[in-house]
PDB file of N, CA and C in Angstrom:
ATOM      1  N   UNK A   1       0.855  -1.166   0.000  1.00  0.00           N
ATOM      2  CA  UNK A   1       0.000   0.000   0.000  1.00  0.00           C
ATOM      3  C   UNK A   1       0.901   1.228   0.000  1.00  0.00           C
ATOM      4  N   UNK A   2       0.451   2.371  -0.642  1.00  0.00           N
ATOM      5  CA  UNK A   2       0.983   3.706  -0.871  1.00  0.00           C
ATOM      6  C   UNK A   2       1.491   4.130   0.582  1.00  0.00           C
ATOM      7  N   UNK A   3       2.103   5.366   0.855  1.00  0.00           N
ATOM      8  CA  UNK A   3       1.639   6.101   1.728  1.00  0.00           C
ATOM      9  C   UNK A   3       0.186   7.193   1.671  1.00  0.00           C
ATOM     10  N   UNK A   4      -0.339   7.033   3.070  1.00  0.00           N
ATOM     11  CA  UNK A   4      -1.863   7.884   3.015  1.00  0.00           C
ATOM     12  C   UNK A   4      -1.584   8.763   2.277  1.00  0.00           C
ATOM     13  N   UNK A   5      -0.790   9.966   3.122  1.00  0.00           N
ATOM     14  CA  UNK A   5      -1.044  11.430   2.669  1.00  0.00           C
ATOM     15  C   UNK A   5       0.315  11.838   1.658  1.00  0.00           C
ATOM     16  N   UNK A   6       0.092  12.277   0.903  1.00  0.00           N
ATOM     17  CA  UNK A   6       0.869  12.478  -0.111  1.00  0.00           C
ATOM     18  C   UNK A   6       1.047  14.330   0.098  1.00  0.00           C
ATOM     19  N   UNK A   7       2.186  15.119   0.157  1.00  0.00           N
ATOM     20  CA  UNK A   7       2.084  16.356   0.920  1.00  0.00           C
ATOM     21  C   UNK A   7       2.868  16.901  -0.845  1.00  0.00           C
ATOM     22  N   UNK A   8       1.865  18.355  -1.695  1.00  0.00           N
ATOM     23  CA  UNK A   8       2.742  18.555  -2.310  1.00  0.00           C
ATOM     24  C   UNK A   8       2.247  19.915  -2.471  1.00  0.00           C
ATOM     25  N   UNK A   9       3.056  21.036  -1.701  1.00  0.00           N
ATOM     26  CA  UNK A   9       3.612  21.844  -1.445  1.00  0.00           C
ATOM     27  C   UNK A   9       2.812  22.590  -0.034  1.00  0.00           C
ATOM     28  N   UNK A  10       1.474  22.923  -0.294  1.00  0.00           N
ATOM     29  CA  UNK A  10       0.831  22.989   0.602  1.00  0.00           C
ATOM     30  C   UNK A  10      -0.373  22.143   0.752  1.00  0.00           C
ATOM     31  N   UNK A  11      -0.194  21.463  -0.398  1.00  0.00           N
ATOM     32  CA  UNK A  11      -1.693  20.969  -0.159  1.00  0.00           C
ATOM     33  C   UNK A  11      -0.981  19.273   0.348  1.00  0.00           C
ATOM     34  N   UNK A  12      -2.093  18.791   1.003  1.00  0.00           N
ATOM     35  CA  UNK A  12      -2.164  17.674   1.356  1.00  0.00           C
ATOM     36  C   UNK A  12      -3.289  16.926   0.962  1.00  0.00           C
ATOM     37  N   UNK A  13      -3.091  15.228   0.533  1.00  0.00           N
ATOM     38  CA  UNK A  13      -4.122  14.831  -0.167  1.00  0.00           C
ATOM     39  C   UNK A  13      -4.046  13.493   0.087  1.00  0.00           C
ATOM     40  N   UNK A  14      -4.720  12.473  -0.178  1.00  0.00           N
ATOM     41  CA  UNK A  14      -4.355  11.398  -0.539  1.00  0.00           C
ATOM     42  C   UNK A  14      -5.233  10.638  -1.940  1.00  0.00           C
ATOM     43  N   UNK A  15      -4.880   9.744  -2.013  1.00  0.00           N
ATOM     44  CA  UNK A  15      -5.968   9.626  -3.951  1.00  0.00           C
ATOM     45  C   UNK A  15      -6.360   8.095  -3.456  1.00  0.00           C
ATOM     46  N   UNK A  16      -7.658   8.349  -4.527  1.00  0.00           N
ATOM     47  CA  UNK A  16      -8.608   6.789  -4.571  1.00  0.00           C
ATOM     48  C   UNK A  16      -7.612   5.036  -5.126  1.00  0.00           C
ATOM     49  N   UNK A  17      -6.843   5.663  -5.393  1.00  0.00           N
ATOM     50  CA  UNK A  17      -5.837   3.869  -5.450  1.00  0.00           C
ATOM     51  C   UNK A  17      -5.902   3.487  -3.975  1.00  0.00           C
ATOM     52  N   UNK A  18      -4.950   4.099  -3.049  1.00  0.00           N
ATOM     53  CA  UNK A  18      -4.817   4.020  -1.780  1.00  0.00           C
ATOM     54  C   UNK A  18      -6.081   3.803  -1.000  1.00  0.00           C
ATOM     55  N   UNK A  19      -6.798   4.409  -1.084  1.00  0.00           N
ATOM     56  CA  UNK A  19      -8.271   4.280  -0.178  1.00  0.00           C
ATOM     57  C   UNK A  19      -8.528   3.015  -0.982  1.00  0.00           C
ATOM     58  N   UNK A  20      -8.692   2.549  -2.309  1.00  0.00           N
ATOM     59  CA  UNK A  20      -9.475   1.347  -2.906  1.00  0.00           C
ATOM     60  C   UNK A  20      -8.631  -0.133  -2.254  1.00  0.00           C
ATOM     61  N   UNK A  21      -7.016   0.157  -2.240  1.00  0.00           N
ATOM     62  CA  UNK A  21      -6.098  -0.589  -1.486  1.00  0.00           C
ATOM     63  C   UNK A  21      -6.479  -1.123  -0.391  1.00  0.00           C
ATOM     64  N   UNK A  22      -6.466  -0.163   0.482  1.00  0.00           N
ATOM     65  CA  UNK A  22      -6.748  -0.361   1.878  1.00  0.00           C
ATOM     66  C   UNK A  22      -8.427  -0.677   2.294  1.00  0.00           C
ATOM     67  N   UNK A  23      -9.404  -0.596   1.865  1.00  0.00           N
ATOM     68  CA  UNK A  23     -10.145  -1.754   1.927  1.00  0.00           C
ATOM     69  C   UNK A  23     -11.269  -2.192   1.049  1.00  0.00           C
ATOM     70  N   UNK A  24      -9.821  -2.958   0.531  1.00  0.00           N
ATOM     71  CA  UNK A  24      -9.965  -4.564  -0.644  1.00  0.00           C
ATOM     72  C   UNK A  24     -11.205  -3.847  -1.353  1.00  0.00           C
ATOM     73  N   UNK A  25     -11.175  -2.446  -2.074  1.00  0.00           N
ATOM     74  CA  UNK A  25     -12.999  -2.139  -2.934  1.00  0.00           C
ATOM     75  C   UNK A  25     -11.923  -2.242  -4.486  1.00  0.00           C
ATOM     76  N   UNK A  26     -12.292  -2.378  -5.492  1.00  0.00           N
ATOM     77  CA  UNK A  26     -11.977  -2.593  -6.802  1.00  0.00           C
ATOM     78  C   UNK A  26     -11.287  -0.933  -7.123  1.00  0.00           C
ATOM     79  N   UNK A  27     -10.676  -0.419  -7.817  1.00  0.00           N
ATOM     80  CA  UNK A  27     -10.749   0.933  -7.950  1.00  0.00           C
ATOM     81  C   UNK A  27     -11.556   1.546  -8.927  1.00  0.00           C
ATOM     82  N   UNK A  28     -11.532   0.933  -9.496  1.00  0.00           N
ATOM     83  CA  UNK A  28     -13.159   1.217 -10.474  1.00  0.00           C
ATOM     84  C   UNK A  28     -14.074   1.524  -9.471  1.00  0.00           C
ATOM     85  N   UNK A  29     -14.534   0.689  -8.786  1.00  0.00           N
ATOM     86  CA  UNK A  29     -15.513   0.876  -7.839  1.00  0.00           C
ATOM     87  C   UNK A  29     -15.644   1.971  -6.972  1.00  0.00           C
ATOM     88  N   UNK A  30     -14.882   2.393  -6.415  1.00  0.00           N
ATOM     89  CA  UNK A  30     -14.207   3.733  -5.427  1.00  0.00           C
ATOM     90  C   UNK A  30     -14.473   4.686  -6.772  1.00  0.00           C
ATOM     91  N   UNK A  31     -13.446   4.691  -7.963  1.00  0.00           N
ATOM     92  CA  UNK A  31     -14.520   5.891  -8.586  1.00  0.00           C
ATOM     93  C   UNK A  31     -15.578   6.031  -9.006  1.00  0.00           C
ATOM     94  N   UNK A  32     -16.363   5.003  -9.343  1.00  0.00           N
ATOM     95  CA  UNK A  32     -17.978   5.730  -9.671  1.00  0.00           C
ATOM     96  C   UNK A  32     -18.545   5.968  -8.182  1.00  0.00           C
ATOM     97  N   UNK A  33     -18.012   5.287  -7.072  1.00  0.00           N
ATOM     98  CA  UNK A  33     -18.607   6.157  -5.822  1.00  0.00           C
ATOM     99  C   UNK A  33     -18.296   7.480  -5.777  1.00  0.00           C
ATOM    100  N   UNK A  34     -17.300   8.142  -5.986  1.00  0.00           N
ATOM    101  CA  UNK A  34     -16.820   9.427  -5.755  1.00  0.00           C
ATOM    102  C   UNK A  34     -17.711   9.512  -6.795  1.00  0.00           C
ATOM    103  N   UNK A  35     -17.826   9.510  -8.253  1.00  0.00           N
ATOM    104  CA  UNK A  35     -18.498  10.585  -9.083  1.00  0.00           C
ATOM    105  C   UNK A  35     -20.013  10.283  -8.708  1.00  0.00           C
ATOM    106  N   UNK A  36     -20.624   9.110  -8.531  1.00  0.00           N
ATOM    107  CA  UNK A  36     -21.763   9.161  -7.761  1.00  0.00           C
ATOM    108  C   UNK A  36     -22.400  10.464  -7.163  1.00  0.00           C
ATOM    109  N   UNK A  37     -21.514  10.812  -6.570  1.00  0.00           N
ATOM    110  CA  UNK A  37     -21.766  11.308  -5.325  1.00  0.00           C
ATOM    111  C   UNK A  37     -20.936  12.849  -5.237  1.00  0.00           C
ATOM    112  N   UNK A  38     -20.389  13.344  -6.544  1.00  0.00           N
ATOM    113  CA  UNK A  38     -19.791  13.908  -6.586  1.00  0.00           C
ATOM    114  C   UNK A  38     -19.996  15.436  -6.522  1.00  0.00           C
ATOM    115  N   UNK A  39     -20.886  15.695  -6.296  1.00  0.00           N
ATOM    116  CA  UNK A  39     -22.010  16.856  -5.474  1.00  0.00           C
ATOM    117  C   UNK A  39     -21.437  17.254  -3.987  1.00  0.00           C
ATOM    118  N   UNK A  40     -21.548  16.167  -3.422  1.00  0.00           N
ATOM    119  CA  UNK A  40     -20.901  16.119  -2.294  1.00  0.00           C
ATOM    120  C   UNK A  40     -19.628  16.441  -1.591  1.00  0.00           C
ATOM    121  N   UNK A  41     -19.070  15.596  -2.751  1.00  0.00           N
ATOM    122  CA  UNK A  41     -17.550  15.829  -2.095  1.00  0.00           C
ATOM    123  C   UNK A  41     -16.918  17.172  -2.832  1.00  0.00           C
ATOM    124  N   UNK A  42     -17.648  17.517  -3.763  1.00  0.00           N
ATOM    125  CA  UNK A  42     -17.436  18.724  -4.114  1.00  0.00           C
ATOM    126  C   UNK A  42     -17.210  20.142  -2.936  1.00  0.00           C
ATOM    127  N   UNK A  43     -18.549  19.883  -1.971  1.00  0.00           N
ATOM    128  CA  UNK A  43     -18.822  20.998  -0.683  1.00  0.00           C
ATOM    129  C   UNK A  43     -17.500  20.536   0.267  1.00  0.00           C
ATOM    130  N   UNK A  44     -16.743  19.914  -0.078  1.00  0.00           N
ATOM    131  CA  UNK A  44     -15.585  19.871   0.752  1.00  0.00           C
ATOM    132  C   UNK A  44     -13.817  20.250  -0.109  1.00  0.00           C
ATOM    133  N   UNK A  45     -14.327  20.345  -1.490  1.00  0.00           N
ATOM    134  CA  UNK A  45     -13.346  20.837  -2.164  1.00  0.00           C
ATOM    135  C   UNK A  45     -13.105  20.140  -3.334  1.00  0.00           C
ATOM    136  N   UNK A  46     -12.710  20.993  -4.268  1.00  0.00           N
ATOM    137  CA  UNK A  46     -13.029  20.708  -6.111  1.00  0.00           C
ATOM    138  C   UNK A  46     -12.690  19.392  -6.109  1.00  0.00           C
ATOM    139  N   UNK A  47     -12.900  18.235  -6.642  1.00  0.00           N
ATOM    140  CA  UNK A  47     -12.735  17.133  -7.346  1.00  0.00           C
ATOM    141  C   UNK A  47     -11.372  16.839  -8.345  1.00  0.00           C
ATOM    142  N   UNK A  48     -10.010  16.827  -7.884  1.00  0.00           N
ATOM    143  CA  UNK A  48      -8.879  16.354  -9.132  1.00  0.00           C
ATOM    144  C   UNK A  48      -8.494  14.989  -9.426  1.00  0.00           C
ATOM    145  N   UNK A  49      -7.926  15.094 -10.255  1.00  0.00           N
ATOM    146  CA  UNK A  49      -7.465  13.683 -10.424  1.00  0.00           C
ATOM    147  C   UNK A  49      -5.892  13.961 -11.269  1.00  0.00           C
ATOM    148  N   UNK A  50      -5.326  13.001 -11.266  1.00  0.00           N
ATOM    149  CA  UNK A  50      -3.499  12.701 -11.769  1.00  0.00           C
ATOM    150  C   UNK A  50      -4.023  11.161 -12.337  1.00  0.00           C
ATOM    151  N   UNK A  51      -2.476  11.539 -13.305  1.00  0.00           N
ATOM    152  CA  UNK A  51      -2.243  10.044 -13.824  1.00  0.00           C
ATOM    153  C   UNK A  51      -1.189   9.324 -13.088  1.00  0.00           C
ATOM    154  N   UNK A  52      -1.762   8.121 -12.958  1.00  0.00           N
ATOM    155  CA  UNK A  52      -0.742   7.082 -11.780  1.00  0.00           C
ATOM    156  C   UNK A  52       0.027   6.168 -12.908  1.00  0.00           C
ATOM    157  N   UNK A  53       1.041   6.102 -12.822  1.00  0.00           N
ATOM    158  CA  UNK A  53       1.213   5.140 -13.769  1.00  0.00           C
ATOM    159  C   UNK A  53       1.507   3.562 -12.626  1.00  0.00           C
ATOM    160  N   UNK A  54       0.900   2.799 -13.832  1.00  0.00           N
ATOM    161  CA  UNK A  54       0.503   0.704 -13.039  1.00  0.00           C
ATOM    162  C   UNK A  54       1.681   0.207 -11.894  1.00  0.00           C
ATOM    163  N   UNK A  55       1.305  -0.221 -10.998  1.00  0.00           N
ATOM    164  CA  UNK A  55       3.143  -0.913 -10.828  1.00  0.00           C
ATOM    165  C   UNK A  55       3.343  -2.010 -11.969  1.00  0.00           C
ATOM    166  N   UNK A  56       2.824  -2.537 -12.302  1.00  0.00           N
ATOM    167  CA  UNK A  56       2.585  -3.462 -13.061  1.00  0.00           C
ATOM    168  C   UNK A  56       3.135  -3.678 -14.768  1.00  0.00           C
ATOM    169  N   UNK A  57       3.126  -2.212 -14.765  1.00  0.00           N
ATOM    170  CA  UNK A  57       3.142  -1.807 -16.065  1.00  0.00           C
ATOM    171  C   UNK A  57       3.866  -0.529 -16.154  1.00  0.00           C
ATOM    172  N   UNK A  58       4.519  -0.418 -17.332  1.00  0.00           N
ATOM    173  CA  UNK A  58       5.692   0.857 -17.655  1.00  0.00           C
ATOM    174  C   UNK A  58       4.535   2.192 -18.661  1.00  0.00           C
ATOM    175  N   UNK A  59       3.998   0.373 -19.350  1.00  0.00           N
ATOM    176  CA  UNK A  59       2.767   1.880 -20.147  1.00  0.00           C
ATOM    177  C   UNK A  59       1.332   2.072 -19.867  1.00  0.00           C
ATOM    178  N   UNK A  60       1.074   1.074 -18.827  1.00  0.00           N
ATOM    179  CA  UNK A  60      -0.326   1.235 -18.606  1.00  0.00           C
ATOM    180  C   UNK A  60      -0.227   2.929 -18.053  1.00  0.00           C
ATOM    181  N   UNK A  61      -1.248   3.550 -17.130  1.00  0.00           N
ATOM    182  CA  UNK A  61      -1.748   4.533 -16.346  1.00  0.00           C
ATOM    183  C   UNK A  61      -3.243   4.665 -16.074  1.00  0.00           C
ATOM    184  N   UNK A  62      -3.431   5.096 -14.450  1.00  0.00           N
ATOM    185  CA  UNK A  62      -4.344   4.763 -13.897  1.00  0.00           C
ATOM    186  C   UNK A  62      -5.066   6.189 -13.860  1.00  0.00           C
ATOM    187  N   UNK A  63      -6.041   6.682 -14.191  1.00  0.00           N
ATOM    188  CA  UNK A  63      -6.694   8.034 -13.202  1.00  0.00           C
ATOM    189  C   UNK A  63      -6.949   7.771 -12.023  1.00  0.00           C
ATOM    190  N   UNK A  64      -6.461   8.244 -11.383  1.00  0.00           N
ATOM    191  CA  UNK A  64      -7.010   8.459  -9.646  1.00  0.00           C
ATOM    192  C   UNK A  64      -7.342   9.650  -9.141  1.00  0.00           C
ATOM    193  N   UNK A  65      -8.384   9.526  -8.021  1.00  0.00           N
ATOM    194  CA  UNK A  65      -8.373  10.718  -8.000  1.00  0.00           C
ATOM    195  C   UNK A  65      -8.433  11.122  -6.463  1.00  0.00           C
ATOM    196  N   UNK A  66      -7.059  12.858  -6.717  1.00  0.00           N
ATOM    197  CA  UNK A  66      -7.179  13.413  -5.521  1.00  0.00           C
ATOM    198  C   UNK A  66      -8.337  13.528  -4.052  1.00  0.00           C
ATOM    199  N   UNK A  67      -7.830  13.156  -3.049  1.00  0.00           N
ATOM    200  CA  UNK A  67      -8.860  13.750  -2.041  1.00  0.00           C
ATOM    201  C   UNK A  67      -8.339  14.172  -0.606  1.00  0.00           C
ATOM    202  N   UNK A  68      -8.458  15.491  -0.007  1.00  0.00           N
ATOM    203  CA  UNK A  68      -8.251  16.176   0.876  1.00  0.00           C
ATOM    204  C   UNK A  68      -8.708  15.150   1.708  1.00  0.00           C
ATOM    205  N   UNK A  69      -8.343  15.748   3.454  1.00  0.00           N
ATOM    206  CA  UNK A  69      -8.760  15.033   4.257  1.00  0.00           C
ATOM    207  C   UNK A  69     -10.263  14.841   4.552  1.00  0.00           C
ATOM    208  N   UNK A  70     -11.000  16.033   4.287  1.00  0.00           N
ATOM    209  CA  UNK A  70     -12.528  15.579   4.566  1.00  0.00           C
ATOM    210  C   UNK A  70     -13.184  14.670   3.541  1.00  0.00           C
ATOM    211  N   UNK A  71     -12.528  14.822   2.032  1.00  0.00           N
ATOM    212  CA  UNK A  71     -13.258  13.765   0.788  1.00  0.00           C
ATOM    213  C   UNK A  71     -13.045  12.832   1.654  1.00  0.00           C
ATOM    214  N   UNK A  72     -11.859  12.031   1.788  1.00  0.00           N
ATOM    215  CA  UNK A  72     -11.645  10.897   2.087  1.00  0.00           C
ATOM    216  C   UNK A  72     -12.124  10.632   3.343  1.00  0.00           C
ATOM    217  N   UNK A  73     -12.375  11.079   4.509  1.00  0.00           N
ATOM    218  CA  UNK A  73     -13.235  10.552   5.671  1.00  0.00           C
ATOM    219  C   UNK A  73     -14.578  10.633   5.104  1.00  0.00           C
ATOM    220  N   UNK A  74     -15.014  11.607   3.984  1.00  0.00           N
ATOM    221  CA  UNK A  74     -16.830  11.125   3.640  1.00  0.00           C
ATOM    222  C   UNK A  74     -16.521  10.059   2.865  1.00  0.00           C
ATOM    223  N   UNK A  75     -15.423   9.579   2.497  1.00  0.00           N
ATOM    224  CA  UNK A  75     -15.688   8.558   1.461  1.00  0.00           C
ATOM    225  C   UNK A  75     -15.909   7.228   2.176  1.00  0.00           C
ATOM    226  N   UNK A  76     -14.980   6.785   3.204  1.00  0.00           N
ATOM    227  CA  UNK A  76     -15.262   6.661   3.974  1.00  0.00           C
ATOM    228  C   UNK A  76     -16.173   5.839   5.194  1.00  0.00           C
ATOM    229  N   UNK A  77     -16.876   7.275   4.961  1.00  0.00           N
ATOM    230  CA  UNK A  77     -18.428   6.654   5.171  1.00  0.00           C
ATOM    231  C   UNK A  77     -19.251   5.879   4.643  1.00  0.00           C
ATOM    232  N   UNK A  78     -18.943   6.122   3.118  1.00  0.00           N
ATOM    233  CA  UNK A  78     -19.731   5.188   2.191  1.00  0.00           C
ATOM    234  C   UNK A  78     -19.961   4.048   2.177  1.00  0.00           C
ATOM    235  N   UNK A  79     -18.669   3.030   2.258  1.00  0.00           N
ATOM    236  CA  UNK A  79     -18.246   2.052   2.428  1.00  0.00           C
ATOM    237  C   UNK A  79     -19.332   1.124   3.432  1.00  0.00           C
ATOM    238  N   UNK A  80     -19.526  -0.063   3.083  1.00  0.00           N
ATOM    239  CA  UNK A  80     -20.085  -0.564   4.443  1.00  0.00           C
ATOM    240  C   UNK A  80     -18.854  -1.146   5.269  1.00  0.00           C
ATOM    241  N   UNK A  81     -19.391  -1.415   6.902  1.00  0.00           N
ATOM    242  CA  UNK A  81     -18.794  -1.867   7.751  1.00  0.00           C
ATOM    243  C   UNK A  81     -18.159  -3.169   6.971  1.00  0.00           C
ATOM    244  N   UNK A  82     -17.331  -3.551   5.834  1.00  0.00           N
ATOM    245  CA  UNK A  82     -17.356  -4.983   6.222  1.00  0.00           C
ATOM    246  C   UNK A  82     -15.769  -5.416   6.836  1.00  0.00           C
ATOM    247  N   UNK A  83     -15.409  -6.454   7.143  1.00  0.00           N
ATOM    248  CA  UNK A  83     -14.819  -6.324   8.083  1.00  0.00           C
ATOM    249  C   UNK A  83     -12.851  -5.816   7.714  1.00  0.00           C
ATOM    250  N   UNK A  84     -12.667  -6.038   6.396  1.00  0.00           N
ATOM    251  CA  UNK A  84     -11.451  -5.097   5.596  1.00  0.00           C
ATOM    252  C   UNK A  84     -11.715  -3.631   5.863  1.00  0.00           C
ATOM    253  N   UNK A  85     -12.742  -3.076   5.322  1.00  0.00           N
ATOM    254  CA  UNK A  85     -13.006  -2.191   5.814  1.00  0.00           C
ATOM    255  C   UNK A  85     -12.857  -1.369   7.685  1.00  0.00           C
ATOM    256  N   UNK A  86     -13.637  -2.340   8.287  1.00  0.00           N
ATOM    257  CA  UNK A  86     -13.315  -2.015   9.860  1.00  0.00           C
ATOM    258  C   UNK A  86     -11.718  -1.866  10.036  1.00  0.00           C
ATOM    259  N   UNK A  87     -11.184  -2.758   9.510  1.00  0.00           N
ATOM    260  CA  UNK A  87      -9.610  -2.662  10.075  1.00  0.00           C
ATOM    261  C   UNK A  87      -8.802  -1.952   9.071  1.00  0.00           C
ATOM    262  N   UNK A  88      -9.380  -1.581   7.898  1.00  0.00           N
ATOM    263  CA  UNK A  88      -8.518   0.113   7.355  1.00  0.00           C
ATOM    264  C   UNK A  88      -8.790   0.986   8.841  1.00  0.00           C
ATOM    265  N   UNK A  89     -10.136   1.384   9.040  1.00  0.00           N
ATOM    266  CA  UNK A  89     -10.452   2.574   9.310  1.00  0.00           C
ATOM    267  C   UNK A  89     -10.065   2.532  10.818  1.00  0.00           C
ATOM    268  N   UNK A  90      -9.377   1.304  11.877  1.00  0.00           N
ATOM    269  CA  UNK A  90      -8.776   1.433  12.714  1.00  0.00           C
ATOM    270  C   UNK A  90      -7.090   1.556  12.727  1.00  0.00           C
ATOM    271  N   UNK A  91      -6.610   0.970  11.127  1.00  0.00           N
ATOM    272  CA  UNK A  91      -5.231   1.277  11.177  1.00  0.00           C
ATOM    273  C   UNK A  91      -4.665   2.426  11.142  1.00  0.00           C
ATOM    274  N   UNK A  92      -2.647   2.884  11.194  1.00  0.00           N
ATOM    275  CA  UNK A  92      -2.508   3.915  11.182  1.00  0.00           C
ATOM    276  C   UNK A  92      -2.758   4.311   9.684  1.00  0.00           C
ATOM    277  N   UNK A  93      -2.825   3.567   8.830  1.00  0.00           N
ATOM    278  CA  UNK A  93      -3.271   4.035   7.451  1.00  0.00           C
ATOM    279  C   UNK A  93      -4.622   4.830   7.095  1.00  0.00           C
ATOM    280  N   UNK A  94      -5.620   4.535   7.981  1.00  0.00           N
ATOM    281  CA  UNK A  94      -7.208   5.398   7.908  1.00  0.00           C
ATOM    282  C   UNK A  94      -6.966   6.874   7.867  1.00  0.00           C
ATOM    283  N   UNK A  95      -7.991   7.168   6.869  1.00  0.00           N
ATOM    284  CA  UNK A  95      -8.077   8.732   7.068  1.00  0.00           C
ATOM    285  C   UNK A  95      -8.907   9.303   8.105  1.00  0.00           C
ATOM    286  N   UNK A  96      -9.559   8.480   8.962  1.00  0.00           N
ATOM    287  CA  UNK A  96      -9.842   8.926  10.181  1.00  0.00           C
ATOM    288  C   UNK A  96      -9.519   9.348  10.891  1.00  0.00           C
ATOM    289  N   UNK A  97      -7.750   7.921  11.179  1.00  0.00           N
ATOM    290  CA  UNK A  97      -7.312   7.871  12.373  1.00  0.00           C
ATOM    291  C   UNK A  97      -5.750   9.015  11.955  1.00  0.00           C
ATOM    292  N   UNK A  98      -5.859   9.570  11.146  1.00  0.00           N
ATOM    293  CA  UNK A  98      -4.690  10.557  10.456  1.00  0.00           C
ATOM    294  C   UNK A  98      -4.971  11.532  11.285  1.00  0.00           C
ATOM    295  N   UNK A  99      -5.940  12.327  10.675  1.00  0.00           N
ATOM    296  CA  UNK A  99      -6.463  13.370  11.249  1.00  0.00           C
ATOM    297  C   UNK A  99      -5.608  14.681  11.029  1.00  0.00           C
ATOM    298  N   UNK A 100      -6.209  15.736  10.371  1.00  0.00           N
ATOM    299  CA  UNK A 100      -5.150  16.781  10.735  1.00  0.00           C
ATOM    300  C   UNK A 100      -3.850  16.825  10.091  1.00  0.00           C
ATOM    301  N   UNK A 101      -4.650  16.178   8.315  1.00  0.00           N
ATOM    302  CA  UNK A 101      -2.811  16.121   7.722  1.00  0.00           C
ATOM    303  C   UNK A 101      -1.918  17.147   7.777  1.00  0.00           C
ATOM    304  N   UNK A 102      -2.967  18.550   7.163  1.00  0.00           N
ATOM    305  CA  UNK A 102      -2.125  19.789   6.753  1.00  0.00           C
ATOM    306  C   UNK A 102      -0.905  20.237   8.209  1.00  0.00           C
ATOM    307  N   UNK A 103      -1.751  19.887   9.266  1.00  0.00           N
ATOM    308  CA  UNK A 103      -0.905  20.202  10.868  1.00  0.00           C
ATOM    309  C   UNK A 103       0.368  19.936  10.907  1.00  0.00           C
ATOM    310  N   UNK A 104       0.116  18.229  10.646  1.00  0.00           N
ATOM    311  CA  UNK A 104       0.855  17.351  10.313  1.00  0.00           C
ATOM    312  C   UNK A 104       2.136  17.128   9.583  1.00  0.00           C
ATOM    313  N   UNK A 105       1.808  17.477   8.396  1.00  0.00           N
ATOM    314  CA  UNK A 105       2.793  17.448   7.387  1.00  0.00           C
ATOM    315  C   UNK A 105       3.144  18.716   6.681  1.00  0.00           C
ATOM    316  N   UNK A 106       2.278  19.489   6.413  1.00  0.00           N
ATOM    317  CA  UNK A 106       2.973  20.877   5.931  1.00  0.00           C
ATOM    318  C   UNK A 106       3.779  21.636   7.168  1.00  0.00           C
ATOM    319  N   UNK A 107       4.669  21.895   7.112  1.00  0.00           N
ATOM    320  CA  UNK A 107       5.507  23.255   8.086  1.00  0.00           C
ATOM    321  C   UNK A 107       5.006  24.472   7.718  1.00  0.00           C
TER     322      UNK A 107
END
């Protein structure tokens, strides 16, 4: 798995590979939830995305997409309890249990 928060310059973020990683959801799946719903996570800040390139692959590339600390705790929410899930959102990897990236990691 990635690291959560990815810090680049002031902004702090982490992207939907990592959240889809950490509990076991397809990443396909994680994005039509975000655009689902993308109204939403909008009221917490614009919607980006980057190209990831595969580990897998030199020429594949993935869209993923950016999310501040509040996208990713509503995202989150979405998710049901199941039990991959429960133990992201208690590890130090959860964007729950982060909390407070910008504090955190920007100086």
């Amino acid at each position: 798995m990635g690291d959560l928060v990815i810090v680049n310059g002031c902004d702090v973020f982490t992207d939907s590979l990592v959240i889809a990683d950490g509990t076991g959801n397809a990443h396909r799946s994680v994005l039509k939830l975000i655009n689902k719903h993308s109204e939403y996570f909008n009221e917490f800040g614009e919607l980006t995305y980057h190209l990831k390139r595969s580990d897998n692959s030199r020429k594949s590339q993935t869209s993923a997409c950016n999310l501040n600390e509040a996208q990713a705790t509503f995202l989150m929410t979405l998710f049901g309890n199941s039990p991959i899930v429960v133990k992201f959102n208690n590890s130090n990897y959860s964007p729950i249990r982060q909390g407070h990236w910008k504090e955190r990691y920007v100086e």
